[in-house]
C-alpha atoms as a PDB file:
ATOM      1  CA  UNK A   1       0.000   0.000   0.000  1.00  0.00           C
ATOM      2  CA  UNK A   2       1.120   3.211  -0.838  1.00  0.00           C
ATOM      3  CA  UNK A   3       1.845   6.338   1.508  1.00  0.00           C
ATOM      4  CA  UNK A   4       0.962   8.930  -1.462  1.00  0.00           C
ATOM      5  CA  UNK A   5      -2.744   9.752  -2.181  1.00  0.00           C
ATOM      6  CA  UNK A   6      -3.669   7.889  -5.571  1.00  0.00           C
ATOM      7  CA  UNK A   7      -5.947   9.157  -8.460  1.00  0.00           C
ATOM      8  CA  UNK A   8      -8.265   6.936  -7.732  1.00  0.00           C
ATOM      9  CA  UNK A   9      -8.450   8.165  -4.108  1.00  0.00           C
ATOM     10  CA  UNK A  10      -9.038  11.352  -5.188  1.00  0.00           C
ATOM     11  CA  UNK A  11     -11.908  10.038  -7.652  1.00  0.00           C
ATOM     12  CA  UNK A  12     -13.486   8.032  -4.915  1.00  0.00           C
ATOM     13  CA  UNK A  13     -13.616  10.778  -2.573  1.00  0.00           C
ATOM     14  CA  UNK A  14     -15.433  13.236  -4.938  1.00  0.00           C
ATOM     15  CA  UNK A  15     -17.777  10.708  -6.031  1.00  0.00           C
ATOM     16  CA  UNK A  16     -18.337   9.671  -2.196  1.00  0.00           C
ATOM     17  CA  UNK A  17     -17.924  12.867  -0.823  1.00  0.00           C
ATOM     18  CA  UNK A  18     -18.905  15.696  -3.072  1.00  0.00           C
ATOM     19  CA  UNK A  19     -20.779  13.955  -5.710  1.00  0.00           C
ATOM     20  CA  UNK A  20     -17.742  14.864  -8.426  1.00  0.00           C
ATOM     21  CA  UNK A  21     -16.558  12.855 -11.219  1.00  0.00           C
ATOM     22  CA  UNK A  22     -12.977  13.529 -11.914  1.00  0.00           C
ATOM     23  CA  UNK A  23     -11.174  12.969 -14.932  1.00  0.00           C
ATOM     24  CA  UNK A  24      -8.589  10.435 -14.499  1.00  0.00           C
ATOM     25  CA  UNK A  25      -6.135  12.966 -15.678  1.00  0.00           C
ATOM     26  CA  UNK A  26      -7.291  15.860 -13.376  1.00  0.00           C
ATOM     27  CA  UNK A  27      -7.382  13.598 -10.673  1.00  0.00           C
ATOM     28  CA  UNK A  28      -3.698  12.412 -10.851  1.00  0.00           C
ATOM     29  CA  UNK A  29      -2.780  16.478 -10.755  1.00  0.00           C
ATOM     30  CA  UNK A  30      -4.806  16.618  -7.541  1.00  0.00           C
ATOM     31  CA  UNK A  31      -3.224  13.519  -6.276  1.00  0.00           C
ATOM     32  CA  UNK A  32       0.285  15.441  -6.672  1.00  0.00           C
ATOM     33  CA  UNK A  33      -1.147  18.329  -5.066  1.00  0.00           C
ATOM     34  CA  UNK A  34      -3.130  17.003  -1.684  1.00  0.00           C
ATOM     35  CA  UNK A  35       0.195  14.862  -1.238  1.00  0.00           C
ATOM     36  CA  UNK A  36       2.449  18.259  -1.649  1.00  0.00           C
ATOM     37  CA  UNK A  37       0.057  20.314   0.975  1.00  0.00           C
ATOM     38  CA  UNK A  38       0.000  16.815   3.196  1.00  0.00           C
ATOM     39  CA  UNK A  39       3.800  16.901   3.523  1.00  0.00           C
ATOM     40  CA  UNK A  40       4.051  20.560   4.117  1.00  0.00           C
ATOM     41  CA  UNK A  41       1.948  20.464   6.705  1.00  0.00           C
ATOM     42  CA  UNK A  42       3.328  17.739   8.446  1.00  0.00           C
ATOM     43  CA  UNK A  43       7.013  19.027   7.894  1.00  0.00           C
ATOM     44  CA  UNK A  44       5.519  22.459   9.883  1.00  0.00           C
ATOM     45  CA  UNK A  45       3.603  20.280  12.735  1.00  0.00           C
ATOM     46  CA  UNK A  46       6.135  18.690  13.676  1.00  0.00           C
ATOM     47  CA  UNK A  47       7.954  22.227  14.138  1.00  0.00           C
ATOM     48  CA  UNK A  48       6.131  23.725  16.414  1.00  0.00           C
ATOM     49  CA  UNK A  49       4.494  23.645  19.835  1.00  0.00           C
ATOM     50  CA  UNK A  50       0.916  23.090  20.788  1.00  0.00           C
ATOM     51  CA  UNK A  51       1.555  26.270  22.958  1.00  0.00           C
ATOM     52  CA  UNK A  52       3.078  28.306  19.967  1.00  0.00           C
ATOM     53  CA  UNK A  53       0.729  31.251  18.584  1.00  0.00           C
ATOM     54  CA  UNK A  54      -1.709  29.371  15.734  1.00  0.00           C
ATOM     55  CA  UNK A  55      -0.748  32.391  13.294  1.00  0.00           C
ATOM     56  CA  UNK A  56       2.850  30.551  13.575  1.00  0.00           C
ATOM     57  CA  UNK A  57       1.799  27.652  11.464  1.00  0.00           C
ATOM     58  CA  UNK A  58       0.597  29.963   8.560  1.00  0.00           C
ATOM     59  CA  UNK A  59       3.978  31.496   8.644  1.00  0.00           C
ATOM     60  CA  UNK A  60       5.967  28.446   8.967  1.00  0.00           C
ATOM     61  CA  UNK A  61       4.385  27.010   5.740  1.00  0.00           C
ATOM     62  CA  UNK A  62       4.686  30.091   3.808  1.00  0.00           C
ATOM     63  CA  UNK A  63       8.374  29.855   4.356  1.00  0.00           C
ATOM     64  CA  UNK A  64       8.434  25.829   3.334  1.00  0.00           C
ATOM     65  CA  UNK A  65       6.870  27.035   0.176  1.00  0.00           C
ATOM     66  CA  UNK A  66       9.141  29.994  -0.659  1.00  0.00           C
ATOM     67  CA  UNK A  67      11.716  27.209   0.396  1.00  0.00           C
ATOM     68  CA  UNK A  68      10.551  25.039  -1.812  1.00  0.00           C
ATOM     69  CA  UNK A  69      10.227  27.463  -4.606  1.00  0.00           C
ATOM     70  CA  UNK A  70      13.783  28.361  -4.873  1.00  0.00           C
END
């Protein structure tokens, strides 16, 4: 089993969920995407505190992206 979200999750879950058929195709770009925010987030989590100010978090991942981006 994989780690990584799958287009077919992503299909599944807006059939399920929000009553969306996906292209196979648009749902392998989302697939990328939910598994890019799903890392960044985690890599910021495990940064901080429970006890740090919440506006914290919004800064930390802007920085991962900018990061990222370079």
């Amino acid at each position: 089993m994989s780690d990584k979200p799958t287009s077919q999750l992503i299909r599944d879950h807006g059939r399920q969920i929000a009553r969306l058929d996906i292209a196979e195709q648009r749902a392998g770009e989302l697939a990328t995407e939910v598994d890019r925010l799903n890392s960044a987030v985690l890599e910021g989590a495990s940064r901080l505190d429970f006890n740090d100010e919440p506006a914290r978090f919004s800064a930390l991942l802007l920085a991962y992206r900018q990061a990222k981006i370079k």
